[in-house]
Protein backbone atom coordinates (compact mmCIF):
# COMPACT_ATOMS: atom_id res chain seq x y z
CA UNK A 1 30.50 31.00 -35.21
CA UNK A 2 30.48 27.47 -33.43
CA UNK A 3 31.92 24.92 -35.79
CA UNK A 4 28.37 22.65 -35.33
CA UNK A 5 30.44 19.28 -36.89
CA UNK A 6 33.31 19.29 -34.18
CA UNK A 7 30.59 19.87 -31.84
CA UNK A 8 29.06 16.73 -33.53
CA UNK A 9 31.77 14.70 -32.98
CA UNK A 10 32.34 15.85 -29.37
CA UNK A 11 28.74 14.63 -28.24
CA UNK A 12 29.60 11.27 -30.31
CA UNK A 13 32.60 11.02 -28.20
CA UNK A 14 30.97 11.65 -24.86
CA UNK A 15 28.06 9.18 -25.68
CA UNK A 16 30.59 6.46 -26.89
CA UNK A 17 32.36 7.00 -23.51
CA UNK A 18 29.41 6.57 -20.97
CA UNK A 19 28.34 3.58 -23.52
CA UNK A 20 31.59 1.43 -23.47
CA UNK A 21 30.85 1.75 -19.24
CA UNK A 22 27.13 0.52 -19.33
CA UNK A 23 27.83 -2.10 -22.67
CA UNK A 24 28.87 -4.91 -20.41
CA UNK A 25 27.04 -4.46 -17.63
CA UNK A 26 24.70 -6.85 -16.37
CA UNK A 27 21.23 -6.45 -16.37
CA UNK A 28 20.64 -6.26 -12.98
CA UNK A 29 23.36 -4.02 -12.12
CA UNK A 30 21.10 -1.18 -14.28
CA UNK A 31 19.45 -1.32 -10.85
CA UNK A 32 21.94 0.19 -9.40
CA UNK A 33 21.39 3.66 -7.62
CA UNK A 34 23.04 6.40 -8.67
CA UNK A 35 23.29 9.53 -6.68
CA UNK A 36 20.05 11.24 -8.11
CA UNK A 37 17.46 10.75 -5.56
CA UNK A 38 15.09 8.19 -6.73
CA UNK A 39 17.02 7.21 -10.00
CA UNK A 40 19.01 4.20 -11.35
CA UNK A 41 21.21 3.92 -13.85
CA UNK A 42 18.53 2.90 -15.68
CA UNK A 43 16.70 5.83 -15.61
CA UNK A 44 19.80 7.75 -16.32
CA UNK A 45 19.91 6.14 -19.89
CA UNK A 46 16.12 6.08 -19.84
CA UNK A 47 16.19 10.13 -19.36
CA UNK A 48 19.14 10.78 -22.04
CA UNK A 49 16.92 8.08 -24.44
CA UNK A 50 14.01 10.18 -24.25
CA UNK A 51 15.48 13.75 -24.36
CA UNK A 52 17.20 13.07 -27.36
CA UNK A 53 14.57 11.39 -28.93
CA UNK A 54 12.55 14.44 -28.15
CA UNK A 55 15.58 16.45 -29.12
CA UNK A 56 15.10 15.21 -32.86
CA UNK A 57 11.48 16.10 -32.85
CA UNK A 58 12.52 19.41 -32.36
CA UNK A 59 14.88 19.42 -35.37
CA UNK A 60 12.49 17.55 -37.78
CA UNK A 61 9.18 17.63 -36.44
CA UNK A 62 7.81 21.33 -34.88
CA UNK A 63 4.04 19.65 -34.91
CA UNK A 64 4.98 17.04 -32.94
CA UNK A 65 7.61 18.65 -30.42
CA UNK A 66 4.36 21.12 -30.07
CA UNK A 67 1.97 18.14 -28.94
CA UNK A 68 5.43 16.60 -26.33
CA UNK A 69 5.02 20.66 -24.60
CA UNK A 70 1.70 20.56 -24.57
CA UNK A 71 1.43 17.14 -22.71
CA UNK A 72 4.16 18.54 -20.25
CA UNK A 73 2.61 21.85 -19.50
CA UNK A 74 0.17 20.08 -16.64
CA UNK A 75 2.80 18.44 -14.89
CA UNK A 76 5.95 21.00 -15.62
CA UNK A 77 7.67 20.19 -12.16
CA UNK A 78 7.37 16.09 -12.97
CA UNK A 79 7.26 15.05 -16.53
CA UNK A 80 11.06 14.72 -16.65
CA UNK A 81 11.12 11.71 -13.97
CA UNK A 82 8.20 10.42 -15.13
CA UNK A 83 9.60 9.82 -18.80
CA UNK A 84 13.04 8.63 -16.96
CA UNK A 85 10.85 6.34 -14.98
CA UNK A 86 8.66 5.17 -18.16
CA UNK A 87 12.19 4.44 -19.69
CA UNK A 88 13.91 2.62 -17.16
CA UNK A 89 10.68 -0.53 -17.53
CA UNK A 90 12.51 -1.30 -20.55
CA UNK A 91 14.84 -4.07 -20.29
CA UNK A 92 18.18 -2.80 -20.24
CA UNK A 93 19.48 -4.73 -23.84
CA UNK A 94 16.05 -2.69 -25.34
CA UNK A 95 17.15 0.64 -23.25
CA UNK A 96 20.29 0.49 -24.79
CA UNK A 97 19.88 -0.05 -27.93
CA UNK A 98 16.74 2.64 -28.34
CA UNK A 99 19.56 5.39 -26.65
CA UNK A 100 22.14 4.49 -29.45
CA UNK A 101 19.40 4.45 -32.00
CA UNK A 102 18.00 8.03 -30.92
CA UNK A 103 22.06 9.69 -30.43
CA UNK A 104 22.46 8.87 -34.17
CA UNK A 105 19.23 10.18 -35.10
CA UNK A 106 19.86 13.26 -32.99
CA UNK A 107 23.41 13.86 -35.38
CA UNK A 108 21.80 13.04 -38.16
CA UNK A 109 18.93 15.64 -37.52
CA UNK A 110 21.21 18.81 -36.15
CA UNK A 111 23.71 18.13 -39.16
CA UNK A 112 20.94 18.70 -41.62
CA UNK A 113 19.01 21.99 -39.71
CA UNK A 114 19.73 24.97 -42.01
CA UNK A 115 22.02 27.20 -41.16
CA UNK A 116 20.48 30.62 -38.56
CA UNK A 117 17.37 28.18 -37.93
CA UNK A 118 16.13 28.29 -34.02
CA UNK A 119 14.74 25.17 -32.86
CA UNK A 120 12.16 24.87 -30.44
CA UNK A 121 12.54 23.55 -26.66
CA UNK A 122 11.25 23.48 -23.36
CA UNK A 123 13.04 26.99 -22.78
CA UNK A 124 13.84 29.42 -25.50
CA UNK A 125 14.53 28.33 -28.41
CA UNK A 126 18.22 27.41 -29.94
CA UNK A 127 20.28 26.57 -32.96
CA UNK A 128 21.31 23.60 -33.81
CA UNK A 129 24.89 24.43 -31.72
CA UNK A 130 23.20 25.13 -28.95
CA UNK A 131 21.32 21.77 -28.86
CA UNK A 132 24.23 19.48 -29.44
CA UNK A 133 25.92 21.73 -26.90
CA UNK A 134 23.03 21.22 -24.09
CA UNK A 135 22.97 17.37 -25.27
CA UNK A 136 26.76 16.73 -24.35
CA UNK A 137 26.61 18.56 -21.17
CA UNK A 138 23.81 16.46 -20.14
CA UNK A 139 25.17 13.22 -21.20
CA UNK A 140 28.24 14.11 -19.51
CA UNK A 141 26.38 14.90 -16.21
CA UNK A 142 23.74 12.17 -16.32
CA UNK A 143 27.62 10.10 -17.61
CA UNK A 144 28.76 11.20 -13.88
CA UNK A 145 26.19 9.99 -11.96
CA UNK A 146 26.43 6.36 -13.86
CA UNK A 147 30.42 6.86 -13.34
CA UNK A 148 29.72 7.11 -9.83
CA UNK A 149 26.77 4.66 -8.85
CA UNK A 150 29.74 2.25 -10.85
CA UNK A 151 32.81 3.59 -8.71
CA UNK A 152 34.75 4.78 -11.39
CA UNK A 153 36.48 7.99 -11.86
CA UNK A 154 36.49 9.65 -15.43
CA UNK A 155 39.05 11.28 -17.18
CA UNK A 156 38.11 14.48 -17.63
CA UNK A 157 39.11 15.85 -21.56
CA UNK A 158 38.83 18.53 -23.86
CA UNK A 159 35.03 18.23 -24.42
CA UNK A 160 34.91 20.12 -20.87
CA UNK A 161 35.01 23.27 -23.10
CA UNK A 162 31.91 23.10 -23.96
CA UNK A 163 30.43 22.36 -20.82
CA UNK A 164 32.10 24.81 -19.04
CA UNK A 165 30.88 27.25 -21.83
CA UNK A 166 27.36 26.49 -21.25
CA UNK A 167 27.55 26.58 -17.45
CA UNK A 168 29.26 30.44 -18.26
CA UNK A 169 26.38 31.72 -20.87
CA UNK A 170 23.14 30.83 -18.26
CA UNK A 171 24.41 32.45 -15.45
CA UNK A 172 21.51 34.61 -15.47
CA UNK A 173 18.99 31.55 -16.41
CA UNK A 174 20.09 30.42 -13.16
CA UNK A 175 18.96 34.12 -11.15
CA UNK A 176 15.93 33.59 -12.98
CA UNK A 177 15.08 29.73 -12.05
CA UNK A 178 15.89 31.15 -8.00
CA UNK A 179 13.24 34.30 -8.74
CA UNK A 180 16.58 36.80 -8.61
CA UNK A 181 17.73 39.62 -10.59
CA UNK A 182 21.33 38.69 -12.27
CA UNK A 183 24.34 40.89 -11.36
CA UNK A 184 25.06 43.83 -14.26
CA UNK A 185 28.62 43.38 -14.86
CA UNK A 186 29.66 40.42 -16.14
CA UNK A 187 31.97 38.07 -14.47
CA UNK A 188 35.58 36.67 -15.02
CA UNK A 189 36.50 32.85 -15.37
CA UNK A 190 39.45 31.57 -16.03
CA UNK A 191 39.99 27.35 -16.07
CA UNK A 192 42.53 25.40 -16.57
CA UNK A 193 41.80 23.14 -18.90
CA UNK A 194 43.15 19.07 -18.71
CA UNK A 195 46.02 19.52 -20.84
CA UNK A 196 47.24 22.44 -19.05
CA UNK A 197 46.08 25.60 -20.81
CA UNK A 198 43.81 28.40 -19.73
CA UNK A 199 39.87 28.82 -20.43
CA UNK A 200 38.32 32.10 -20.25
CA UNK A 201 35.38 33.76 -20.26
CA UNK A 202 34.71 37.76 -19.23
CA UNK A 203 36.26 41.03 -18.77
CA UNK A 204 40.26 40.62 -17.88
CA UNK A 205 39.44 43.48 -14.98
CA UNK A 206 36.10 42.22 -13.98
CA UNK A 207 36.05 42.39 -10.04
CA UNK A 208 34.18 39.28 -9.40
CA UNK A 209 36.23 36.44 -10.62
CA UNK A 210 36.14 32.01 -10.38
CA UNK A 211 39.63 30.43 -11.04
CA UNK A 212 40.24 27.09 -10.57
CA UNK A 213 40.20 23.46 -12.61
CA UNK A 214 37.81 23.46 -15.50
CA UNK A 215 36.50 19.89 -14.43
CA UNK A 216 35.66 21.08 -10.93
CA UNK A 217 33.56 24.26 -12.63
CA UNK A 218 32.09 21.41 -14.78
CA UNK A 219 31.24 20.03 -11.64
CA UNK A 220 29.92 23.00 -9.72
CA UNK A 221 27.70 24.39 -12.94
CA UNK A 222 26.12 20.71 -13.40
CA UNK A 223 25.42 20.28 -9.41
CA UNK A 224 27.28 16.53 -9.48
CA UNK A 225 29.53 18.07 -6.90
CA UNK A 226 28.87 20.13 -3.59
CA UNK A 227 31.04 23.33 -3.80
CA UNK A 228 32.96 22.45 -0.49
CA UNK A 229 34.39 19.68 -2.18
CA UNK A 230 35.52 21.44 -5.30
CA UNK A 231 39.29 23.76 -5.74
CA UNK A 232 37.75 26.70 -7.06
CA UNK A 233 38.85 29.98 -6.22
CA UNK A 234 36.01 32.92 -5.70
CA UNK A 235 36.85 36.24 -5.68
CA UNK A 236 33.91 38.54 -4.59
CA UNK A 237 30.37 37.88 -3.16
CA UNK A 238 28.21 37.98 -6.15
CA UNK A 239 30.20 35.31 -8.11
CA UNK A 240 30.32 33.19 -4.85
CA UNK A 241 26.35 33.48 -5.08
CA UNK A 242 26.03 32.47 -8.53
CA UNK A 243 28.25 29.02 -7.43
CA UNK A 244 25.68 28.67 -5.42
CA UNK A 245 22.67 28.97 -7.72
CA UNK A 246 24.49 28.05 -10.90
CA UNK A 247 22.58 25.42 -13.33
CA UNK A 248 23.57 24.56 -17.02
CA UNK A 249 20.47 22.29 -17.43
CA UNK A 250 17.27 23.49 -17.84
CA UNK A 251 14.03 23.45 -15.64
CA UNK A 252 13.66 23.96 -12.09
CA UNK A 253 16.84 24.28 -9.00
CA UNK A 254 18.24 20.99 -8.70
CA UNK A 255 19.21 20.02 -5.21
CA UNK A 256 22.75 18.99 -5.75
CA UNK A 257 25.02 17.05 -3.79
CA UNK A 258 25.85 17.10 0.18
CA UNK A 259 29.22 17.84 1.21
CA UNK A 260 31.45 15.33 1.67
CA UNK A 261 29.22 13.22 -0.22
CA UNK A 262 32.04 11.34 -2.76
CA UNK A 263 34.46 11.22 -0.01
């Protein structure tokens, strides 16, 4: 069973780290563009603000998560950027202080959900484990594309577990999203983690196999990285495909990064 306070304090840890790199910025340097077409770093906070502000709804409020899915069902393929975009108006001191405001109330809410209770979302629905999972691998991701509209490289830690975890278990959310039946057998990974040991996921003996750094499978799974420029090993043709299609967020295909692109 997933120990839901260390995964607590893991999303604490990776909010607290893309904070101390936006704290000091200026405001006009929110303007920045990050590589997600059409979005600043503003709208980067702007998007984590309002996803776990929703987030919290989900955990304390069903009735009023219902009405945010109901006023998203019209425009399914645009409400995302359009809430990033409503966020990013606010000035950046305002933006700031709302996303620090909704984190805490997003720990506060998942520590109190009763044990075996599913929480509703814009997919199926998960426990509280799940949710504070999905909410560190997106502030992680969205915490890349700030680290690189800035120039700065991140040290990747521990909390890559549970990325790499989530980017494992929708492997066949990801056929699904692309219209494509997922492969039967399941698939190996082994990672090696930043201190050195090994992360692994899958049948020993499973024919199709991805070795390689966990940060660079971080990498691949979130599409903040094209897989040219990544030092993962594939071993068959099906798990090679899934690199290709894999997404640990939710909604529609993402269109990634170009090759090259960070060089």
């Amino acid at each position: 069973m997933a120990d839901l306070e260390a995964l607590l304090a893991d999303f604490t840890a990776e909010c607290d780290d893309l904070d101390r790199r936006i704290a000091d910025l200026d405001p006009a340097e929110w303007q920045r563009d990050t590589p997600a077409p059409g979005w600043t770093i503003a709208h980067q906070i702007g998007h984590l603000t309002w996803t776990d502000r929703v987030a919290v709804l989900a955990a304390t409020d069903a009735r009023a998560f219902d009405r945010e899915v109901q006023a998203a069902l019209p425009k399914a393929l645009t409400f995302v950027d359009e809430a990033a975009e409503h966020e990013a108006e606010t000035p950046p001191p305002e933006l700031l202080a709302a996303w620090r405001r909704d984190r805490l109330a997003l720990v506060e809410a998942l520590r109190t959900v009763p044990a075996g209770t599913k929480l509703p979302w814009f997919g199926p629905p998960m426990s509280a484990a799940s949710m504070v999972t999905a909410r560190l691998m997106e502030t992680w991701a969205h915490g890349q594309d700030v680290a690189d509209a800035l120039g700065q490289t991140r040290e990747p830690t521990a909390r890559l577990k549970n990325v790499a975890h989530l980017g494992v278990r929708t492997r066949d959310f990801a056929y699904m999203t692309h219209g494509r039946p997922a492969p039967a057998a399941e698939f190996r990974i082994e990672l090696t983690a930043p201190d050195g040991d090994v992360w692994s996921w899958g049948p020993a003996d499973a024919s199709q196999r991805i070795t390689g750094p966990a940060l660079d499978f971080c990498l691949a799974v979130t599409q903040r990285r094209h897989l040219d420029d990544l030092a993962l090993r594939v071993q068959g043709a099906e798990a090679l495909e899934w690199l290709g299609l894999a997404q640990a967020f939710a909604g529609p295909p993402g269109t990634g990064r170009t090759a090259g692109q960070f060089d």
